[in-house]
N, C-alpha and C. Protein backbone atom coordinates (compact mmCIF):
# COMPACT_ATOMS: atom_id res chain seq x y z
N UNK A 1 104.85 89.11 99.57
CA UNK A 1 104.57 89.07 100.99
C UNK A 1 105.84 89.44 101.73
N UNK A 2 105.88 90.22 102.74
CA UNK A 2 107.06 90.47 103.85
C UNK A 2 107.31 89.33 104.28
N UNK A 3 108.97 89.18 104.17
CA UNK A 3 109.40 88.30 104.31
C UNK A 3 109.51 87.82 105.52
N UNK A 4 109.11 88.84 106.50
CA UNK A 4 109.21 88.39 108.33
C UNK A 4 107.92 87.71 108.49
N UNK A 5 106.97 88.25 107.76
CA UNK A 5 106.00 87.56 108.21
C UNK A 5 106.21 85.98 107.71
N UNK A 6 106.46 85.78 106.57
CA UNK A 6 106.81 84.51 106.00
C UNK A 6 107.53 83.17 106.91
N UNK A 7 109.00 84.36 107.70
CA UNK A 7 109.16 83.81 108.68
C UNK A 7 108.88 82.92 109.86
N UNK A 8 108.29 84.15 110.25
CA UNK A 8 106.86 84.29 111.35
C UNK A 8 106.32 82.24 111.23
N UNK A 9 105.46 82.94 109.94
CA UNK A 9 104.54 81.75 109.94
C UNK A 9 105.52 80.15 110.06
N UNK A 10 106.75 80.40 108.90
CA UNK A 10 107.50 79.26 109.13
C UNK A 10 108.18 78.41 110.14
N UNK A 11 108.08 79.60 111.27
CA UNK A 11 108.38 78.99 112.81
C UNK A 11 107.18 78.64 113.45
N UNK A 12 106.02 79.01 113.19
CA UNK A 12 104.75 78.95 113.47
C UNK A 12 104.94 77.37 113.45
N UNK A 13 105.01 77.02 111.61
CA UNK A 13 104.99 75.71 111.94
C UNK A 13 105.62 74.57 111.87
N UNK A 14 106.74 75.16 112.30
CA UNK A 14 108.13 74.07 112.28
C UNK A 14 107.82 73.57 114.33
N UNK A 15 106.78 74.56 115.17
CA UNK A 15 106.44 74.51 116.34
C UNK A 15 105.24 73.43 116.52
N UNK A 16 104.64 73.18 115.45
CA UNK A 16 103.33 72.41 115.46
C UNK A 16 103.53 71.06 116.37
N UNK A 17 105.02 70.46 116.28
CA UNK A 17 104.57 69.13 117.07
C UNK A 17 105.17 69.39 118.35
N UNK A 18 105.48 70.50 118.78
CA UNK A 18 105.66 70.67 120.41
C UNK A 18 104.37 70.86 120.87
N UNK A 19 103.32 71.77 120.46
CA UNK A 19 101.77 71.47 121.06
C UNK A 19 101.36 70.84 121.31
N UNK A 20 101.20 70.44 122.68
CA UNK A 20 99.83 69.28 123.21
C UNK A 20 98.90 69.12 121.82
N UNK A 21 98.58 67.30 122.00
CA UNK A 21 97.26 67.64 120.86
C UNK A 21 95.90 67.64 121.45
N UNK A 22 95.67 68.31 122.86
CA UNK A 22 94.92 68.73 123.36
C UNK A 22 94.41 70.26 123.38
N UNK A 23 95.90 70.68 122.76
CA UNK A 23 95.65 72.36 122.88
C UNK A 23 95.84 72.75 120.90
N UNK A 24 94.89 71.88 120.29
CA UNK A 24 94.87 72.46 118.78
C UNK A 24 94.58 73.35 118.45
N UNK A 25 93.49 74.37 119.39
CA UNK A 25 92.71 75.26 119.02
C UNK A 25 93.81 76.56 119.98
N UNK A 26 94.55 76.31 120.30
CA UNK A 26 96.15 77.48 120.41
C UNK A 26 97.07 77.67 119.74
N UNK A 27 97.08 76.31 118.67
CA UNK A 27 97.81 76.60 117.47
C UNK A 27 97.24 77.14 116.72
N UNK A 28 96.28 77.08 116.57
CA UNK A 28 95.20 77.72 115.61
C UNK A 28 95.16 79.11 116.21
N UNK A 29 94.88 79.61 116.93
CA UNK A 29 95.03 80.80 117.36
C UNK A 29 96.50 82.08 116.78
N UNK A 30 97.46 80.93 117.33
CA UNK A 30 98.91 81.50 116.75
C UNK A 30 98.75 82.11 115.37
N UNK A 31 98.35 81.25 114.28
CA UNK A 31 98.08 81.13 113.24
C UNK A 31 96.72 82.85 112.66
N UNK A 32 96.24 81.95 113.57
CA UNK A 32 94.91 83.24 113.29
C UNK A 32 95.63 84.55 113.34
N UNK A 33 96.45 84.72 114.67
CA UNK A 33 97.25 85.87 114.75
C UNK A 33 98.07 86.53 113.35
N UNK A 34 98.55 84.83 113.21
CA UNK A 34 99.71 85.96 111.72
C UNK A 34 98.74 86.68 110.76
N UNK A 35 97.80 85.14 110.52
CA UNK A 35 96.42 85.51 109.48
C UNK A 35 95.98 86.97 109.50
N UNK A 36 96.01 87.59 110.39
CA UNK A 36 94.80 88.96 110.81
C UNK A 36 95.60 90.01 110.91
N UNK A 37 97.49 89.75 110.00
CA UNK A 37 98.20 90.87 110.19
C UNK A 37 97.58 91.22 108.59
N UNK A 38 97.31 90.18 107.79
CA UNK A 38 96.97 90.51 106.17
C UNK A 38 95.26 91.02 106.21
N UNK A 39 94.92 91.79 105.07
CA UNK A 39 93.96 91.73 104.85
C UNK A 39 92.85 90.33 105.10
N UNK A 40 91.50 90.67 105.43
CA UNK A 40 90.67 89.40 105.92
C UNK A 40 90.79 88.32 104.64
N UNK A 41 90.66 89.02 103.72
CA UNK A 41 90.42 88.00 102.10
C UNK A 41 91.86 87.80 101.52
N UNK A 42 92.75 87.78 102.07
CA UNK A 42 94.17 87.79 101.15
C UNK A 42 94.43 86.53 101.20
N UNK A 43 94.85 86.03 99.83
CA UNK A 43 94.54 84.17 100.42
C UNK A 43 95.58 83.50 100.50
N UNK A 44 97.09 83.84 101.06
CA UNK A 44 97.92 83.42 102.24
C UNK A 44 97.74 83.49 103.46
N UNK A 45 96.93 84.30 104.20
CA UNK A 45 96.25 84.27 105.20
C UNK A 45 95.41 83.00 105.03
N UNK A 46 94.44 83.19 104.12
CA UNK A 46 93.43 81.86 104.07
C UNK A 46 93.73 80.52 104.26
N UNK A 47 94.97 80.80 103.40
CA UNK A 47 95.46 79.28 103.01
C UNK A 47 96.39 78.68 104.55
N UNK A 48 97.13 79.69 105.01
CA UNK A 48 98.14 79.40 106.39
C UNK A 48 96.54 78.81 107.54
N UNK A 49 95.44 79.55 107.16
CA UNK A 49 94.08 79.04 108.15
C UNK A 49 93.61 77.64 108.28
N UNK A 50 93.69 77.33 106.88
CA UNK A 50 92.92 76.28 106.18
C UNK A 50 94.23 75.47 106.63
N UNK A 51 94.97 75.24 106.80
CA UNK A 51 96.14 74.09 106.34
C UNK A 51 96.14 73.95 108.39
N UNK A 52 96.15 74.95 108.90
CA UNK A 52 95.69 75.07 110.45
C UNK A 52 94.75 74.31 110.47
N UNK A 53 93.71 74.46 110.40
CA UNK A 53 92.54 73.31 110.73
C UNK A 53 92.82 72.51 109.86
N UNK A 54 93.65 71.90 109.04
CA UNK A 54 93.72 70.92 108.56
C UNK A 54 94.43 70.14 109.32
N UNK A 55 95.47 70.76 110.09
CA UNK A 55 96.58 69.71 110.23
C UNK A 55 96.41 69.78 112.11
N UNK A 56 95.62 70.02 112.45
CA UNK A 56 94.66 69.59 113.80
C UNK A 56 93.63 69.00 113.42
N UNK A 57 93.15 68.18 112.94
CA UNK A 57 92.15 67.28 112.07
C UNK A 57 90.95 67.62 112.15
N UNK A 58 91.04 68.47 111.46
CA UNK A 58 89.66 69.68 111.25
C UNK A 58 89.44 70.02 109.54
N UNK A 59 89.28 69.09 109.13
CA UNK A 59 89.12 68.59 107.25
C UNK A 59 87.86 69.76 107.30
N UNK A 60 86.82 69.45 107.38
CA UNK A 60 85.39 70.28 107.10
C UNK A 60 85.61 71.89 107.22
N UNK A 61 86.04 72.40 108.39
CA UNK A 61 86.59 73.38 108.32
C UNK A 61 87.45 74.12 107.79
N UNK A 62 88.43 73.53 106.77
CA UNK A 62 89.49 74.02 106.23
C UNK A 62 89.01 74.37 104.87
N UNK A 63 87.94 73.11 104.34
CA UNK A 63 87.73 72.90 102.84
C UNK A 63 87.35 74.61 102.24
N UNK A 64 86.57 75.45 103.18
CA UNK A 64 85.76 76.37 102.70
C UNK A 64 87.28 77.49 102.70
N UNK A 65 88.01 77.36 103.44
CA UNK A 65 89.07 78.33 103.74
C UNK A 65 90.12 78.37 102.70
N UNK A 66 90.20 77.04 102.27
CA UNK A 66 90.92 76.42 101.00
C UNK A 66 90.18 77.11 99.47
N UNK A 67 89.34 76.69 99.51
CA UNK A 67 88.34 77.15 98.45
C UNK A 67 88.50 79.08 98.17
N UNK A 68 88.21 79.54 99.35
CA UNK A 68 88.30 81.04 99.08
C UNK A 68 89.61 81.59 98.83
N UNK A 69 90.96 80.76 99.67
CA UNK A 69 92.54 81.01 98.89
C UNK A 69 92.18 81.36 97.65
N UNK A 70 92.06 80.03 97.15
CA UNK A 70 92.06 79.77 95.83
C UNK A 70 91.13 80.74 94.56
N UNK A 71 89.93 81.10 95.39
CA UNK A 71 89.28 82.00 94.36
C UNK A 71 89.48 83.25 94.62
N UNK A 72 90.36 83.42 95.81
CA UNK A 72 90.62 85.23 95.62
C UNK A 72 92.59 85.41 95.48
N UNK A 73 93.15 84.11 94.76
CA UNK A 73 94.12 84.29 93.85
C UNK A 73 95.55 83.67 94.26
N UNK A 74 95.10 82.67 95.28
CA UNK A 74 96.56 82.21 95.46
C UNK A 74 97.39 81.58 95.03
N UNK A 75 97.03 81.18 93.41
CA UNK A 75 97.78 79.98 92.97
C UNK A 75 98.48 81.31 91.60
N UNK A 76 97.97 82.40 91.83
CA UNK A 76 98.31 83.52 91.03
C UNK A 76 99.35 84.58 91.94
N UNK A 77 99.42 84.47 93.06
CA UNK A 77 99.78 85.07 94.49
C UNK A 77 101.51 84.16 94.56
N UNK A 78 100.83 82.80 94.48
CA UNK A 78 102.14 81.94 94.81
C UNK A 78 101.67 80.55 94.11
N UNK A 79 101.98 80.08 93.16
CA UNK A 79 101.99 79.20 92.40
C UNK A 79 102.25 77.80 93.16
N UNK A 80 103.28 78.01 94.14
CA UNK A 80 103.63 76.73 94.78
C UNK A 80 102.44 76.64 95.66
N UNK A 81 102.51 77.51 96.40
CA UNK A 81 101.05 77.38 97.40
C UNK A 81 99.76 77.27 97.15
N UNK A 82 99.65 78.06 95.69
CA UNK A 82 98.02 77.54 95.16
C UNK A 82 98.42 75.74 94.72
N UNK A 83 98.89 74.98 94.40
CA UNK A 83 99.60 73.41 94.00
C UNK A 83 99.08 72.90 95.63
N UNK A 84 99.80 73.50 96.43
CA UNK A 84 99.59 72.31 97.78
C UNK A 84 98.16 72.58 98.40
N UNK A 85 97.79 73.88 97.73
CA UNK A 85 95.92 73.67 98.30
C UNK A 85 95.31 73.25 97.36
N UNK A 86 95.75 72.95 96.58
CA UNK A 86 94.46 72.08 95.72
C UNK A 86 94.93 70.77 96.07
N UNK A 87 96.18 70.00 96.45
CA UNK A 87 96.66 68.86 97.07
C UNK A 87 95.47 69.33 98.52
N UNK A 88 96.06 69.40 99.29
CA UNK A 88 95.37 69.79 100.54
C UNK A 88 93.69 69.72 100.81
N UNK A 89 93.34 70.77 99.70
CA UNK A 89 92.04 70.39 99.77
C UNK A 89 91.25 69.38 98.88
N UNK A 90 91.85 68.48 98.25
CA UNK A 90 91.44 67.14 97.39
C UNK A 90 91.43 66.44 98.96
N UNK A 91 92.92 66.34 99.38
CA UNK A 91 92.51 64.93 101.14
C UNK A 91 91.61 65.23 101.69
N UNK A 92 91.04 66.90 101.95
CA UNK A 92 90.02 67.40 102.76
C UNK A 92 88.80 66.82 102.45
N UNK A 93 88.26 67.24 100.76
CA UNK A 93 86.90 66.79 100.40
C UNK A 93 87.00 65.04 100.80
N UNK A 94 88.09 64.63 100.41
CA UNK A 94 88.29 63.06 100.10
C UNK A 94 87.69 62.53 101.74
N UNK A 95 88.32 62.96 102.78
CA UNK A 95 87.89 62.77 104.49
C UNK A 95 86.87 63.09 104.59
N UNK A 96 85.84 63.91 104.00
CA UNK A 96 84.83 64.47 104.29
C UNK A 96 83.78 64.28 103.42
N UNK A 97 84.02 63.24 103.01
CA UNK A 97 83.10 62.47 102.15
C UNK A 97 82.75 62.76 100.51
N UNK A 98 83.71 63.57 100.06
CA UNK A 98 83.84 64.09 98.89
C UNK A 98 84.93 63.98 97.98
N UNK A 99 85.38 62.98 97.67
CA UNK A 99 86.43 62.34 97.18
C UNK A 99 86.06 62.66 95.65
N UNK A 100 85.26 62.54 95.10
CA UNK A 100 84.68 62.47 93.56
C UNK A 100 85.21 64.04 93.39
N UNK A 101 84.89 65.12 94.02
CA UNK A 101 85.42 66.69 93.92
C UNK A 101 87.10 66.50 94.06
N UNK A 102 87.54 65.83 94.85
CA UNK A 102 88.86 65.53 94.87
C UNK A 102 89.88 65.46 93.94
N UNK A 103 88.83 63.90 92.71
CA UNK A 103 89.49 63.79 92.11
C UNK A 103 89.04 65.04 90.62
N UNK A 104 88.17 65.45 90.50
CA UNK A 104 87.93 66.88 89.84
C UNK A 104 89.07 67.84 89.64
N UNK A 105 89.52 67.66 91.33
CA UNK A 105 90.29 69.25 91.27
C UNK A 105 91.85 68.69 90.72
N UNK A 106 92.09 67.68 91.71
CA UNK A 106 94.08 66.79 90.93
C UNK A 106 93.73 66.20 89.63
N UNK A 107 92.73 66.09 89.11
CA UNK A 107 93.22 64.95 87.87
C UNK A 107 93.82 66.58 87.04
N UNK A 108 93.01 67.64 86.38
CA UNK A 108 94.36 68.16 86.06
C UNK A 108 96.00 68.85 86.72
N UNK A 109 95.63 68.52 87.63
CA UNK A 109 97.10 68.54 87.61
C UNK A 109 98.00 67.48 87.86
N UNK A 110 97.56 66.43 87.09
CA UNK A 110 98.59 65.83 86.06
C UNK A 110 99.67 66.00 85.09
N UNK A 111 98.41 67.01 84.83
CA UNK A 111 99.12 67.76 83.40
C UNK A 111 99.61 69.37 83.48
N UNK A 112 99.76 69.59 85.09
CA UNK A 112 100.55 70.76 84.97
C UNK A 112 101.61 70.51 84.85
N UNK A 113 102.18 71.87 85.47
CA UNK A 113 103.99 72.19 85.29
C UNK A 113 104.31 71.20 86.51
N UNK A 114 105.63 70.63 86.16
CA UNK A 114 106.36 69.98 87.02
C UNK A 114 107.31 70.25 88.21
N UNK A 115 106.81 69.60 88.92
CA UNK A 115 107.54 69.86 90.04
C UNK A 115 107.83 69.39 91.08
N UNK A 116 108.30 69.58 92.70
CA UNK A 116 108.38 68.16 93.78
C UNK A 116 106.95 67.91 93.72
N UNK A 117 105.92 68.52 94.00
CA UNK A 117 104.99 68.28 94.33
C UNK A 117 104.06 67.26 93.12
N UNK A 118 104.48 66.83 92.01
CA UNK A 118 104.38 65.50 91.41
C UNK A 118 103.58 64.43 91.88
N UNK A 119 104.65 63.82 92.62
CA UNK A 119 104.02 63.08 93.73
C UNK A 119 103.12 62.58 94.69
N UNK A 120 102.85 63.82 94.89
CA UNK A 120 102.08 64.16 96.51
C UNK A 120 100.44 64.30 95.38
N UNK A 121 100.54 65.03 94.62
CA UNK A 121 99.37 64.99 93.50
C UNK A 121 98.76 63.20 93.21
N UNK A 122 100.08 63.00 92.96
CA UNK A 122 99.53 61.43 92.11
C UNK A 122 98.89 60.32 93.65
N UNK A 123 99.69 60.81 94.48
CA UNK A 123 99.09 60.58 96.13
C UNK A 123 97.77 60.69 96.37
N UNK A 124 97.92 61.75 96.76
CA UNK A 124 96.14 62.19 96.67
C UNK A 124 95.27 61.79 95.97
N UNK A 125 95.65 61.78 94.58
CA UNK A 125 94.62 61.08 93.68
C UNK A 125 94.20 59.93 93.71
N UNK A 126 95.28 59.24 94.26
CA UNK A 126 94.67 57.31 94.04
C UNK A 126 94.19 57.52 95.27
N UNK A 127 94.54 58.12 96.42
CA UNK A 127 93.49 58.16 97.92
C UNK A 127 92.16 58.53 97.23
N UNK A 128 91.81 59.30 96.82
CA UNK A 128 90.71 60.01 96.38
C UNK A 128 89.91 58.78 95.26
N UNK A 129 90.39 58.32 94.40
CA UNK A 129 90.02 57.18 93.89
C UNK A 129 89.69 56.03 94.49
N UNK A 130 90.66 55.58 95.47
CA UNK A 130 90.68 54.71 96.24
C UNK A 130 89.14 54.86 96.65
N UNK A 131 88.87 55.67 97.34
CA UNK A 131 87.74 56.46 98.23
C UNK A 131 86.65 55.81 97.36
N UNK A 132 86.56 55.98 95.88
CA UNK A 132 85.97 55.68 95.25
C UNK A 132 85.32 54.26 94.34
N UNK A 133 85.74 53.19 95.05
CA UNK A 133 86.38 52.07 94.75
C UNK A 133 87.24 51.79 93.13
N UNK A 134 87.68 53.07 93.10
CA UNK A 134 88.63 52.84 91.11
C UNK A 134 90.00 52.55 91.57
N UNK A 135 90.33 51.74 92.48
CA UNK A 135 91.90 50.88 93.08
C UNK A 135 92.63 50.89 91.81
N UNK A 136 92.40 50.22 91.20
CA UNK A 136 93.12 50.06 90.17
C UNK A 136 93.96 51.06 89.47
N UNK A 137 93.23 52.20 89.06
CA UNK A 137 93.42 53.63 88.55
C UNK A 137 94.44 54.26 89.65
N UNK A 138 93.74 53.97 91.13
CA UNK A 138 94.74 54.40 92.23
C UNK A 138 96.10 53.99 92.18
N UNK A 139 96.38 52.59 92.21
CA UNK A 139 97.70 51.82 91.79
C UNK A 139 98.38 52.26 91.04
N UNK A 140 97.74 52.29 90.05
CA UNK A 140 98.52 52.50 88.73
C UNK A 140 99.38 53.89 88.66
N UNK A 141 98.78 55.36 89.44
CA UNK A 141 99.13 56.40 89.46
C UNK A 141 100.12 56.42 90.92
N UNK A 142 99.70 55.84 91.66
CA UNK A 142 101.08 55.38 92.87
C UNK A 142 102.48 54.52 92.23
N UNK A 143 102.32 53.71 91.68
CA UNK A 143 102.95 52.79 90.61
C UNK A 143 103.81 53.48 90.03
N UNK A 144 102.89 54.87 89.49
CA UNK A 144 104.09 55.34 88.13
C UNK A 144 105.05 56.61 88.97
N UNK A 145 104.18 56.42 90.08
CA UNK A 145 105.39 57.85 90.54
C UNK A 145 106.18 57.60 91.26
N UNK A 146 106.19 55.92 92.31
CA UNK A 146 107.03 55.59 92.67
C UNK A 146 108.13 54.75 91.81
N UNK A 147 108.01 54.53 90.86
CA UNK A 147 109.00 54.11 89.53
C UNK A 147 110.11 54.73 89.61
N UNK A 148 110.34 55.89 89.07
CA UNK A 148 111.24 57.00 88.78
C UNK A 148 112.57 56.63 90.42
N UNK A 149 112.24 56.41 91.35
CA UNK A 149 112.40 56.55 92.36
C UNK A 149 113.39 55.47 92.37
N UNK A 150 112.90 53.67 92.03
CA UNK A 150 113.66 52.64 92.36
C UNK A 150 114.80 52.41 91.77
N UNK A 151 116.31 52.08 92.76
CA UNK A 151 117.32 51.79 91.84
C UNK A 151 117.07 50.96 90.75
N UNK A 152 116.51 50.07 90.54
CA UNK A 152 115.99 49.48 89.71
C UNK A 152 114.68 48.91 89.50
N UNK A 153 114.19 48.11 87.87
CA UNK A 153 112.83 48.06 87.88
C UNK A 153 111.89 49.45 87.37
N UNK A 154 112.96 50.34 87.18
CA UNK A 154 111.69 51.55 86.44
C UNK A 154 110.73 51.25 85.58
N UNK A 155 111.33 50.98 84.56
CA UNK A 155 110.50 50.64 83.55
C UNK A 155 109.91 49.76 83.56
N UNK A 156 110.14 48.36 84.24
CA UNK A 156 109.26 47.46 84.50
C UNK A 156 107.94 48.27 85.49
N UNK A 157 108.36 48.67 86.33
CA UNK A 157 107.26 49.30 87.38
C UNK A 157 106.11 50.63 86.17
N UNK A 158 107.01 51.21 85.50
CA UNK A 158 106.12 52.27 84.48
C UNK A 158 105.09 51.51 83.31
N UNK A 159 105.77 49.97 83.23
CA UNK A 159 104.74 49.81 82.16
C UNK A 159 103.42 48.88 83.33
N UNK A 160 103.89 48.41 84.41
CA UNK A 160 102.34 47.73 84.90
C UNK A 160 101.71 48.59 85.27
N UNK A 161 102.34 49.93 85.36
CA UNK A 161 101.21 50.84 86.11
C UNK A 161 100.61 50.97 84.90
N UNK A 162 101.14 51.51 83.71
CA UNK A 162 100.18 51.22 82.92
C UNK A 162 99.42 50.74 82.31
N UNK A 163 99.72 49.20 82.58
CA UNK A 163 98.93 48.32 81.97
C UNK A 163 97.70 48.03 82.83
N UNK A 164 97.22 48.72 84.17
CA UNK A 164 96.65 48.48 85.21
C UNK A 164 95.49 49.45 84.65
N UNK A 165 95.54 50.31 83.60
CA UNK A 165 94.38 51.31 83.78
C UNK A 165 94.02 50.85 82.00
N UNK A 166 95.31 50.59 81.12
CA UNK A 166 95.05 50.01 79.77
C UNK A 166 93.81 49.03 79.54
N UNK A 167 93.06 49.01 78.73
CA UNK A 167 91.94 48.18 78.42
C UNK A 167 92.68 46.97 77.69
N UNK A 168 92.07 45.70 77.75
CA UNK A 168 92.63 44.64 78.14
C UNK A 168 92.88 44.56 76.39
């Protein structure tokens, strides 16, 4: 992708919390603008759309925008960015009453490649669980990723998370 446009978009939305949150649908516009310099189906366009109505709290609308990123190649396009729309659109289904698809799409990526976005995965997931009443399972995966993190107590914190999903 041109790197101005990349730009572009990155001031786009480093601008998001100067907007009235009365005027969401002008950020969205901005957005639409960069969107409609790419081809209609190119799914950095899609995905910069989708994460727009996402982050003006417009979940339902984004999910389908998210979805088409993803199947016309963005996690093949940009690896990091296909990672935060399948994060992205797990909270979406999860708000929109579809949490069970949620946890479908993050439980494998558990077991992808590593990276910051770790976290924010194991996040989503126990929300998405949560959603589901499996708390426990939720804990346990909040548990183990905030571990790594505490000056101390790791390993104490790594084994209750696991003992929280372990059969008794």
């Amino acid at each position: 992708m041109d790197r101005d446009w990349e730009e572009r978009v990155a001031a786009a939305w480093a601008a998001l919390d100067t907007w009235p949150e009365d005027d969401a649908a002008g950020f969205r516009a901005v957005i639409d603008k960069l969107a409609a310099e790419l081809p209609e189906d190119h799914p950095l366009g899609l995905f910069e759309r989708a994460c727009a109505f996402d982050s003006t709290g417009h979940s339902a609308d984004a999910v389908g925008l998210y979805r088409a990123a993803l199947d016309n190649g963005l996690t093949e396009a940009d690896p990091y960015k296909g990672r935060r729309t399948k994060i992205q659109l797990a909270s979406s289904l999860r708000n929109t009453g579809h949490a069970e698809e949620g946890v479908a799409l993050l439980t494998p990526e558990l077991d992808a490649h590593s990276d910051e976005l770790n976290d924010a995965v194991r996040a989503c997931l126990a929300l998405c669980l949560s959603s589901l009443g499996r708390d426990r399972e939720g804990l346990s995966l909040v548990l183990g990723a905030l571990a790594p993190h505490l000056p101390r107590y790791q390993r104490s914190m790594a084994n209750y998370a696991r003992l929280l999903t372990e059969p008794a």
